[in-house]
N, C-alpha and C. Protein backbone atom coordinates (compact mmCIF):
# COMPACT_ATOMS: atom_id res chain seq x y z
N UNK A 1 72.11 -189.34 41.97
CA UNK A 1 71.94 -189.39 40.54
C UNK A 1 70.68 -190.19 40.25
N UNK A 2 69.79 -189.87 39.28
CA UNK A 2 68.78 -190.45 39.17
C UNK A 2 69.10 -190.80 37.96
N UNK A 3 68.00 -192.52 37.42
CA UNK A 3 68.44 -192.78 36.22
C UNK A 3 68.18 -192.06 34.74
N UNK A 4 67.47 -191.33 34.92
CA UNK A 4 67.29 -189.89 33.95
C UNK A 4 68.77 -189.56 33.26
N UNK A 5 69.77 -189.64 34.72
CA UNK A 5 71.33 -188.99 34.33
C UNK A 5 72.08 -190.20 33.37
N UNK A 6 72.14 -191.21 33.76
CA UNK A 6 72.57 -192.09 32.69
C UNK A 6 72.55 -192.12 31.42
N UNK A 7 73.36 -192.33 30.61
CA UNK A 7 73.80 -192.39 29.54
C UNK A 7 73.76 -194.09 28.84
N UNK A 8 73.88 -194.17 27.62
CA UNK A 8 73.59 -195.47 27.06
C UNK A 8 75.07 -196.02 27.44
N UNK A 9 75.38 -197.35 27.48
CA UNK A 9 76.80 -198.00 27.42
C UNK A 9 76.82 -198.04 25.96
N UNK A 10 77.28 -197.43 25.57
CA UNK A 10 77.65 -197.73 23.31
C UNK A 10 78.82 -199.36 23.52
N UNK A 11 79.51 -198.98 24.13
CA UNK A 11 80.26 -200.00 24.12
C UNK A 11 79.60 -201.65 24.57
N UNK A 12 78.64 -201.83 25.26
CA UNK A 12 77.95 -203.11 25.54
C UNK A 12 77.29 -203.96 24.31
N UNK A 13 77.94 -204.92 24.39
CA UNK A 13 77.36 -206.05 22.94
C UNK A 13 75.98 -206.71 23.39
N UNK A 14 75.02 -206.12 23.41
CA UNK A 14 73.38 -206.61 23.82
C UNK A 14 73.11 -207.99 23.34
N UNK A 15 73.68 -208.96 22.09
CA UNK A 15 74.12 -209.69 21.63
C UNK A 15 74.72 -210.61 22.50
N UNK A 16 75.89 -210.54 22.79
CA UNK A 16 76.45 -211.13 23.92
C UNK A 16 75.94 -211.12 25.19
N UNK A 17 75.28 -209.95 25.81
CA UNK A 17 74.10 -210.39 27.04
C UNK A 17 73.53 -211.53 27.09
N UNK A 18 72.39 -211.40 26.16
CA UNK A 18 71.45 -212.04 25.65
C UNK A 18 72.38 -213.86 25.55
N UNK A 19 73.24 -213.80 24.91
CA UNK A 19 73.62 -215.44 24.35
C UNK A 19 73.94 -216.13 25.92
N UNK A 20 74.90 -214.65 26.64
CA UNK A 20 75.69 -214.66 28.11
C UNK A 20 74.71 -214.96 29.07
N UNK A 21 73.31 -215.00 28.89
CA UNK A 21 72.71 -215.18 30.02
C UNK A 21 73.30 -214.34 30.72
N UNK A 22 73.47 -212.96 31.11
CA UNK A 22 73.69 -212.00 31.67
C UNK A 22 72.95 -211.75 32.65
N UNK A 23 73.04 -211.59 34.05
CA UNK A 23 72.71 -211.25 35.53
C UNK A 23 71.07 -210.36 35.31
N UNK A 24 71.75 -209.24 35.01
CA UNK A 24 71.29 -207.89 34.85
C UNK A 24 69.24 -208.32 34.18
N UNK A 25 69.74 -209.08 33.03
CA UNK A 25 68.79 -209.33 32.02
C UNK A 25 67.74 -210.68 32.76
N UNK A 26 67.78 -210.74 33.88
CA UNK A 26 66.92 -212.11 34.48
C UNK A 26 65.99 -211.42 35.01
N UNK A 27 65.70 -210.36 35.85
CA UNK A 27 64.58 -209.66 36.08
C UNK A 27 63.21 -208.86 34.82
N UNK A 28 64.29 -208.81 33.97
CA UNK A 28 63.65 -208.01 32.97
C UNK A 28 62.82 -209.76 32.02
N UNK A 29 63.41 -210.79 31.76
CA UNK A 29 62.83 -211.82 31.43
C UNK A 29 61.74 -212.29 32.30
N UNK A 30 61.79 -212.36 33.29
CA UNK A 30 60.54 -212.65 34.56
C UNK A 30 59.34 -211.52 33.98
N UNK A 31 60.07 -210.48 34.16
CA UNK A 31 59.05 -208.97 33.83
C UNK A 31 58.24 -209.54 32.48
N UNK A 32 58.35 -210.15 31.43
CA UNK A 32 57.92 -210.07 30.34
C UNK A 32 57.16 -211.22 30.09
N UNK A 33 57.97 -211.98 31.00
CA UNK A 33 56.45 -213.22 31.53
C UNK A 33 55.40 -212.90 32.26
N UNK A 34 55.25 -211.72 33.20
CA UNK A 34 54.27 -211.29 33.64
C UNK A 34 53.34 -210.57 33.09
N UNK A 35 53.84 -209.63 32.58
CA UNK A 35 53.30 -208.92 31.32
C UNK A 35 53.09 -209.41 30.58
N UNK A 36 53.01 -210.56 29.86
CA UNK A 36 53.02 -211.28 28.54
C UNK A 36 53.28 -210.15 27.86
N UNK A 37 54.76 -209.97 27.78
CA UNK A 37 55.28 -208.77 26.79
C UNK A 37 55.45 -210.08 25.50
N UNK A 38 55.03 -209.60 24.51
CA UNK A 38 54.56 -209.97 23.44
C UNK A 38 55.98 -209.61 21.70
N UNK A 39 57.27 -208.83 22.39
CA UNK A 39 58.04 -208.21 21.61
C UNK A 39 59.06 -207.42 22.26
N UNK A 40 59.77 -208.40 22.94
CA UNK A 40 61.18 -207.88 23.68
C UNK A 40 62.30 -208.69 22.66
N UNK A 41 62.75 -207.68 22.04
CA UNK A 41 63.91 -207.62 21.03
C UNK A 41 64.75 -207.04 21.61
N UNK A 42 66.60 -207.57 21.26
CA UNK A 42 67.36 -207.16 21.76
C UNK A 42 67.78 -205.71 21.80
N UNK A 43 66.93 -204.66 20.63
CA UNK A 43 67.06 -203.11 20.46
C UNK A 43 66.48 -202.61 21.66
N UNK A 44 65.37 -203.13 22.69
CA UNK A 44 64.54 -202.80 23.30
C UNK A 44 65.11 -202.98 24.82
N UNK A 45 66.66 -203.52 24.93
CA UNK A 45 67.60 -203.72 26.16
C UNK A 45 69.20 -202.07 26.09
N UNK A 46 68.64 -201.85 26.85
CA UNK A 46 69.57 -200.68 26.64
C UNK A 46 70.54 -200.06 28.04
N UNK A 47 71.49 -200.63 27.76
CA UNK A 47 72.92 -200.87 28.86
C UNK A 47 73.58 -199.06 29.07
N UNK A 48 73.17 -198.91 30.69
CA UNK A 48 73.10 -197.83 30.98
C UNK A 48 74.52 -197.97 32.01
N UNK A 49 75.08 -198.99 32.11
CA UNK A 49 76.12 -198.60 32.86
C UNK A 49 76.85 -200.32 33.77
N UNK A 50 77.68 -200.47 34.04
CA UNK A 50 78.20 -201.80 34.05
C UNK A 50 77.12 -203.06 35.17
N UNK A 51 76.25 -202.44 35.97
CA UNK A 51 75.20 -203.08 36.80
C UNK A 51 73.74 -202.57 36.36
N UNK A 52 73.09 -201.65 35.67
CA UNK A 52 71.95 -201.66 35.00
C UNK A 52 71.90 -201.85 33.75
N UNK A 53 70.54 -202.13 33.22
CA UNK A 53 70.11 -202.40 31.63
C UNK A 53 68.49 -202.00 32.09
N UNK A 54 68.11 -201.18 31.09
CA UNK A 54 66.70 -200.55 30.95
C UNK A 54 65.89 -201.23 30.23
N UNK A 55 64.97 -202.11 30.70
CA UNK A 55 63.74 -202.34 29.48
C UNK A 55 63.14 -201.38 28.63
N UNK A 56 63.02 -201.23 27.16
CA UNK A 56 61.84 -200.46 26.91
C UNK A 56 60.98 -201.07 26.11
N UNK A 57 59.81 -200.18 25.17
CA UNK A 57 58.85 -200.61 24.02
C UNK A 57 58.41 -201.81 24.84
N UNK A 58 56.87 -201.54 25.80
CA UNK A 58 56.07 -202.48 25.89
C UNK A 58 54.88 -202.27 25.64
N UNK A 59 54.54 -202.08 24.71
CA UNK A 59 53.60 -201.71 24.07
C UNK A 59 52.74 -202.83 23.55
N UNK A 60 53.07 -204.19 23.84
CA UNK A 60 52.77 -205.23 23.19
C UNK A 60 52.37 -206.11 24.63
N UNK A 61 51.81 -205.51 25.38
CA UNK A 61 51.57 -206.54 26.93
C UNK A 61 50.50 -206.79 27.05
N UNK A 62 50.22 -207.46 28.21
CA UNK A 62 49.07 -207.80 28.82
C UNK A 62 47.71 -208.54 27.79
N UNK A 63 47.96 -208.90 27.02
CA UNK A 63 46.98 -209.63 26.23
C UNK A 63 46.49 -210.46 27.19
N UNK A 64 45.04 -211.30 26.84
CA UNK A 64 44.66 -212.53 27.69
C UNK A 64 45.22 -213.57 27.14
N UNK A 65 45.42 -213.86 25.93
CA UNK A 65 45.82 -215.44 25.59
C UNK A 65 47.68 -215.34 25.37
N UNK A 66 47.83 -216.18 25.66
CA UNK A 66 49.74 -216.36 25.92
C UNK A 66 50.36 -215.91 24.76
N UNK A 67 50.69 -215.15 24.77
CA UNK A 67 51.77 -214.67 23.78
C UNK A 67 53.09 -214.02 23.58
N UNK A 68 54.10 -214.79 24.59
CA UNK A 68 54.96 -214.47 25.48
C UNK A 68 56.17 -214.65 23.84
N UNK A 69 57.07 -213.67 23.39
CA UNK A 69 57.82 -213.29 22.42
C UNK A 69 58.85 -213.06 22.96
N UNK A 70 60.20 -213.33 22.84
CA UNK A 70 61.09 -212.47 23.47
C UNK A 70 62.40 -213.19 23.43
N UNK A 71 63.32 -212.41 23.40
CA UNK A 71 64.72 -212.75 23.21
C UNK A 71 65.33 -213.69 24.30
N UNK A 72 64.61 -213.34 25.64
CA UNK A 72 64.99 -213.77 26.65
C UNK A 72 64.93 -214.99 27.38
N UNK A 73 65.27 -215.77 26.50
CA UNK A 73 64.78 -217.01 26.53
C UNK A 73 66.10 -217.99 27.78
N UNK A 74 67.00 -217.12 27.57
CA UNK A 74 68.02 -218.47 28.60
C UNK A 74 67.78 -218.70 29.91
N UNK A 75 66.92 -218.18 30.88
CA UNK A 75 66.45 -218.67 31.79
C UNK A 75 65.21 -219.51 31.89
N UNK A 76 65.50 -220.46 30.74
CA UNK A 76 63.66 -221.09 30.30
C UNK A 76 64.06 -222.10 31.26
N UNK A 77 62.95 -222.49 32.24
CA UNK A 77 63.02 -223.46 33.33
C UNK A 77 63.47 -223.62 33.94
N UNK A 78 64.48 -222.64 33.91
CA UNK A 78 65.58 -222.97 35.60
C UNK A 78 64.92 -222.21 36.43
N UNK A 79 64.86 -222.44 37.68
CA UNK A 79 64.54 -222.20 38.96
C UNK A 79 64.57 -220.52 39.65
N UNK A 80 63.36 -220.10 39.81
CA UNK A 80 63.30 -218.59 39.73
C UNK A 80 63.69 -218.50 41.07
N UNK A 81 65.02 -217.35 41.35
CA UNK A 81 65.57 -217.20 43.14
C UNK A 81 64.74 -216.85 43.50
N UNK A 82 64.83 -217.08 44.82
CA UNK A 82 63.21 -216.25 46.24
C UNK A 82 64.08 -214.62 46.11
N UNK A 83 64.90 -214.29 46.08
CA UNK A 83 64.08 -212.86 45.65
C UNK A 83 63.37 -212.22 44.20
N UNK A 84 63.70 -213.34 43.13
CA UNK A 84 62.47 -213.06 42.39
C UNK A 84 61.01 -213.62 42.73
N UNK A 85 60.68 -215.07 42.58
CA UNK A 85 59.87 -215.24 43.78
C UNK A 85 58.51 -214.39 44.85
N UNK A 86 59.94 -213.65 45.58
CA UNK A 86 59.40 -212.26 46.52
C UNK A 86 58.93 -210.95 45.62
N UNK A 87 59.16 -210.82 44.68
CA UNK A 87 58.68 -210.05 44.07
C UNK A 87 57.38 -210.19 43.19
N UNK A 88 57.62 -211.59 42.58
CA UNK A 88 56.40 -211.88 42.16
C UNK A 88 55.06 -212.21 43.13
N UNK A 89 55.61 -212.38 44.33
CA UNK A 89 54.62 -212.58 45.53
C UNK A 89 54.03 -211.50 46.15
N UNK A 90 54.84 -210.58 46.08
CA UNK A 90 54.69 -209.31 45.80
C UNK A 90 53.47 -208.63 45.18
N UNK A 91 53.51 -208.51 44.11
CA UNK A 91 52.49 -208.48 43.49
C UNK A 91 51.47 -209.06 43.29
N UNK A 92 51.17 -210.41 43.31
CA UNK A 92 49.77 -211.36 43.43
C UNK A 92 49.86 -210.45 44.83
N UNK A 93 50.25 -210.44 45.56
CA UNK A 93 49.62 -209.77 47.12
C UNK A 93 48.89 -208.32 46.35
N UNK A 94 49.46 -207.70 46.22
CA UNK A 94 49.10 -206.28 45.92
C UNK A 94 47.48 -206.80 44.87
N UNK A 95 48.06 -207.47 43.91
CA UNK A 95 46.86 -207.73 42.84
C UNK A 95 45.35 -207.60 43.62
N UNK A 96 45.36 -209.06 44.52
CA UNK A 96 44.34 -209.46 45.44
C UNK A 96 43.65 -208.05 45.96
N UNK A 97 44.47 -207.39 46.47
CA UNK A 97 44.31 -205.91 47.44
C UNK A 97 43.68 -204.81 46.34
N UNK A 98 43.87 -205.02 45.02
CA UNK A 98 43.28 -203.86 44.37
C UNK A 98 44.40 -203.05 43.70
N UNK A 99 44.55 -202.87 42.92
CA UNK A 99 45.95 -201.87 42.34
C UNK A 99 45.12 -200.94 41.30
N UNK A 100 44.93 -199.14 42.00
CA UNK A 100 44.37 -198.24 40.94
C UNK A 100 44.82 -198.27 39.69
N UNK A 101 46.01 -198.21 39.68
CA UNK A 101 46.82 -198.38 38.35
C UNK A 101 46.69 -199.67 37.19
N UNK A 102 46.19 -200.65 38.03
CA UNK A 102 45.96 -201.82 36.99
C UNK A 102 44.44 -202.09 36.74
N UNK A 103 43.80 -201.52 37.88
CA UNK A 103 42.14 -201.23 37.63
C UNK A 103 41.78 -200.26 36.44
N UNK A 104 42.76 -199.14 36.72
CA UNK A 104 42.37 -198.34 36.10
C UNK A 104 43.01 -198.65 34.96
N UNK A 105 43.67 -199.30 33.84
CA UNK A 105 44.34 -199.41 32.35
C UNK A 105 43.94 -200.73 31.95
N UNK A 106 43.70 -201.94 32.89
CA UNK A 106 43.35 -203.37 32.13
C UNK A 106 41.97 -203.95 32.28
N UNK A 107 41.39 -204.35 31.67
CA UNK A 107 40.09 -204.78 32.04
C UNK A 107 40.08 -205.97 32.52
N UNK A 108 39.08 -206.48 33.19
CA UNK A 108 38.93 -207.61 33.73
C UNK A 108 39.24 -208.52 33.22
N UNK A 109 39.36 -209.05 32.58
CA UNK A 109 40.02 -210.13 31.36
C UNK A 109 41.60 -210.06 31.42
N UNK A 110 42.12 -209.10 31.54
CA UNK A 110 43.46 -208.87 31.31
C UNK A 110 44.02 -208.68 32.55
N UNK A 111 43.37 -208.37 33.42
CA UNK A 111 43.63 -208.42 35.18
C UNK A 111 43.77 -209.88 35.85
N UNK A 112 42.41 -210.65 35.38
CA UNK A 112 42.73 -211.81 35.77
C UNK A 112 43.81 -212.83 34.93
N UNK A 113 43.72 -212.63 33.73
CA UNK A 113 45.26 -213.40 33.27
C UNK A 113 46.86 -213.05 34.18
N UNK A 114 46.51 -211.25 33.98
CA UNK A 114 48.11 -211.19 35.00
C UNK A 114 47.65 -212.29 36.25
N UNK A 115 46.99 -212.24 37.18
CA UNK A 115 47.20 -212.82 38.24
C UNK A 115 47.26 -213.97 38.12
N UNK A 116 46.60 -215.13 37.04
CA UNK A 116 46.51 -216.41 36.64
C UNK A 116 48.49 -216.33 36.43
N UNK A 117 49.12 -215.31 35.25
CA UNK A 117 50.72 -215.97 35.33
C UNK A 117 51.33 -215.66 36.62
N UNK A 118 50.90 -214.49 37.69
CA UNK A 118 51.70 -214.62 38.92
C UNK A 118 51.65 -216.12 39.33
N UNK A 119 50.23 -216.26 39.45
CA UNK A 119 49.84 -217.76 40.35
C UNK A 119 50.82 -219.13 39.45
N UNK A 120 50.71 -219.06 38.68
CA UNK A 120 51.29 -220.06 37.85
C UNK A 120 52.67 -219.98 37.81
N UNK A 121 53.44 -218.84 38.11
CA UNK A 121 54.97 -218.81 38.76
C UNK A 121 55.14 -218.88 39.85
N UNK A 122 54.54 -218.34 40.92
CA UNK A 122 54.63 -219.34 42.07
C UNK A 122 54.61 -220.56 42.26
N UNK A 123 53.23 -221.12 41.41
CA UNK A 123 53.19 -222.83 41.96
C UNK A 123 54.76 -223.19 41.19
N UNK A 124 55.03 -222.88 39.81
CA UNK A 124 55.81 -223.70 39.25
C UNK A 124 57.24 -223.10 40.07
N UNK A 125 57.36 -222.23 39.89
CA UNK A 125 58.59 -221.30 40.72
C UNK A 125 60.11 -221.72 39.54
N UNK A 126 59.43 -221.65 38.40
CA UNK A 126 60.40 -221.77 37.40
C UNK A 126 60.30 -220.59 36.12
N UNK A 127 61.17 -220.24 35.77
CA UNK A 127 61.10 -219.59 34.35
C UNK A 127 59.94 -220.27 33.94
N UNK A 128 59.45 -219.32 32.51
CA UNK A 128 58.21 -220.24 31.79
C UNK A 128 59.38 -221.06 30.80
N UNK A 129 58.63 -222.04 30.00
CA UNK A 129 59.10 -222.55 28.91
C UNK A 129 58.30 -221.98 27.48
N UNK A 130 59.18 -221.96 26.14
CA UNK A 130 58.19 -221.30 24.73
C UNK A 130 57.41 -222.54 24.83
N UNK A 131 56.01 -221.96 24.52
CA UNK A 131 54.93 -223.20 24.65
C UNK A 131 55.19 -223.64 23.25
N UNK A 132 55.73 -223.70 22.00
CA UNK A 132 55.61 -224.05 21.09
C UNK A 132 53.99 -223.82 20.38
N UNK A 133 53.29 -222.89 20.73
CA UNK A 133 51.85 -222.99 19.79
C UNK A 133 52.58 -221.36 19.12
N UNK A 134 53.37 -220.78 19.01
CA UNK A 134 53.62 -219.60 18.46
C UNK A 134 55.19 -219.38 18.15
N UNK A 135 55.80 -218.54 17.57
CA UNK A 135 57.00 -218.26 17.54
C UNK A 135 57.37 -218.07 18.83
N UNK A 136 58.31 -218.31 19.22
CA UNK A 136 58.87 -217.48 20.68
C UNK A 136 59.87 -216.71 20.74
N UNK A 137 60.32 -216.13 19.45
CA UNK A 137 61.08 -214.81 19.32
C UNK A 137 60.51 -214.10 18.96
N UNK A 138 60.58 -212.54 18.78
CA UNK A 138 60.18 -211.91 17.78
C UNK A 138 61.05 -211.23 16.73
N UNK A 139 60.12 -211.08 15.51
CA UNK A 139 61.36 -210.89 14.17
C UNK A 139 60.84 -209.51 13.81
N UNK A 140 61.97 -208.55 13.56
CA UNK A 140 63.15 -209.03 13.70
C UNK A 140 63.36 -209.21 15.38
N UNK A 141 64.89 -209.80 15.38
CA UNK A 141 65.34 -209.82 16.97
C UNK A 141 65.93 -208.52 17.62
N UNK A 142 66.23 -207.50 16.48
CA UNK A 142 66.77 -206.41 16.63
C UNK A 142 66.04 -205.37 16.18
């Protein structure tokens, strides 16, 4: 089955994720620190079945200056696991090496910021914290 076949969970309170610090939703918060996704609202989490949840609408990424927005705030500073970690290491590896896909859509400015927040989650190896120079939700939340 590919995730194409999935269906929405209607029944999942995205609400309660979100407050629950929910499993599922800690990769997708890392994701939006990398991206400086700029507008992850809880409409934009969409529960496909009792172990996945789909990010969507990122349309708001990769800026150069920090503008990290997002619902996903309950893993602020706690300690990112080595297999997130490995993934983010992951990628600064790949970065270094050249990625067509990120050559080819971000410009230099916006290439080197992604790799400046990989590097800066490694050294810190923590969730980010809201820097306080901006909102750190976005409105609405839904």
């Amino acid at each position: 089955m590919c995730s194409s076949d999935l269906e929405a969970d209607d029944e999942a309170d995205v609400l309660l994720m979100v407050l629950g610090r929910d499993p599922r939703l800690r990769r997708i918060a890392l994701f939006d620190h990398v991206v400086n996704n700029a507008d992850r609202k809880g409409g934009h989490l969409l529960p496909v079945g009792p172990e996945l949840v789909h990010g969507c609408d990122h349309g708001i990424c990769f800026a150069v200056e920090p503008k990290l927005r997002t619902v996903l705030w309950g893993w602020a500073g706690d300690p990112l696991p080595a297999s997130l970690l490995a993934d983010v290491e992951n990628l600064a590896q790949a970065l270094r090496d050249g990625l067509d896909d990120v050559d080819r859509w971000l410009d230099e400015e916006e290439r080197e910021a992604l790799r400046d927040r990989c590097r800066d989650l490694l050294r810190e190896q923590r969730f980010p914290l809201p820097s306080g120079h901006w909102p750190a939700i976005p409105w609405p939340v839904f």
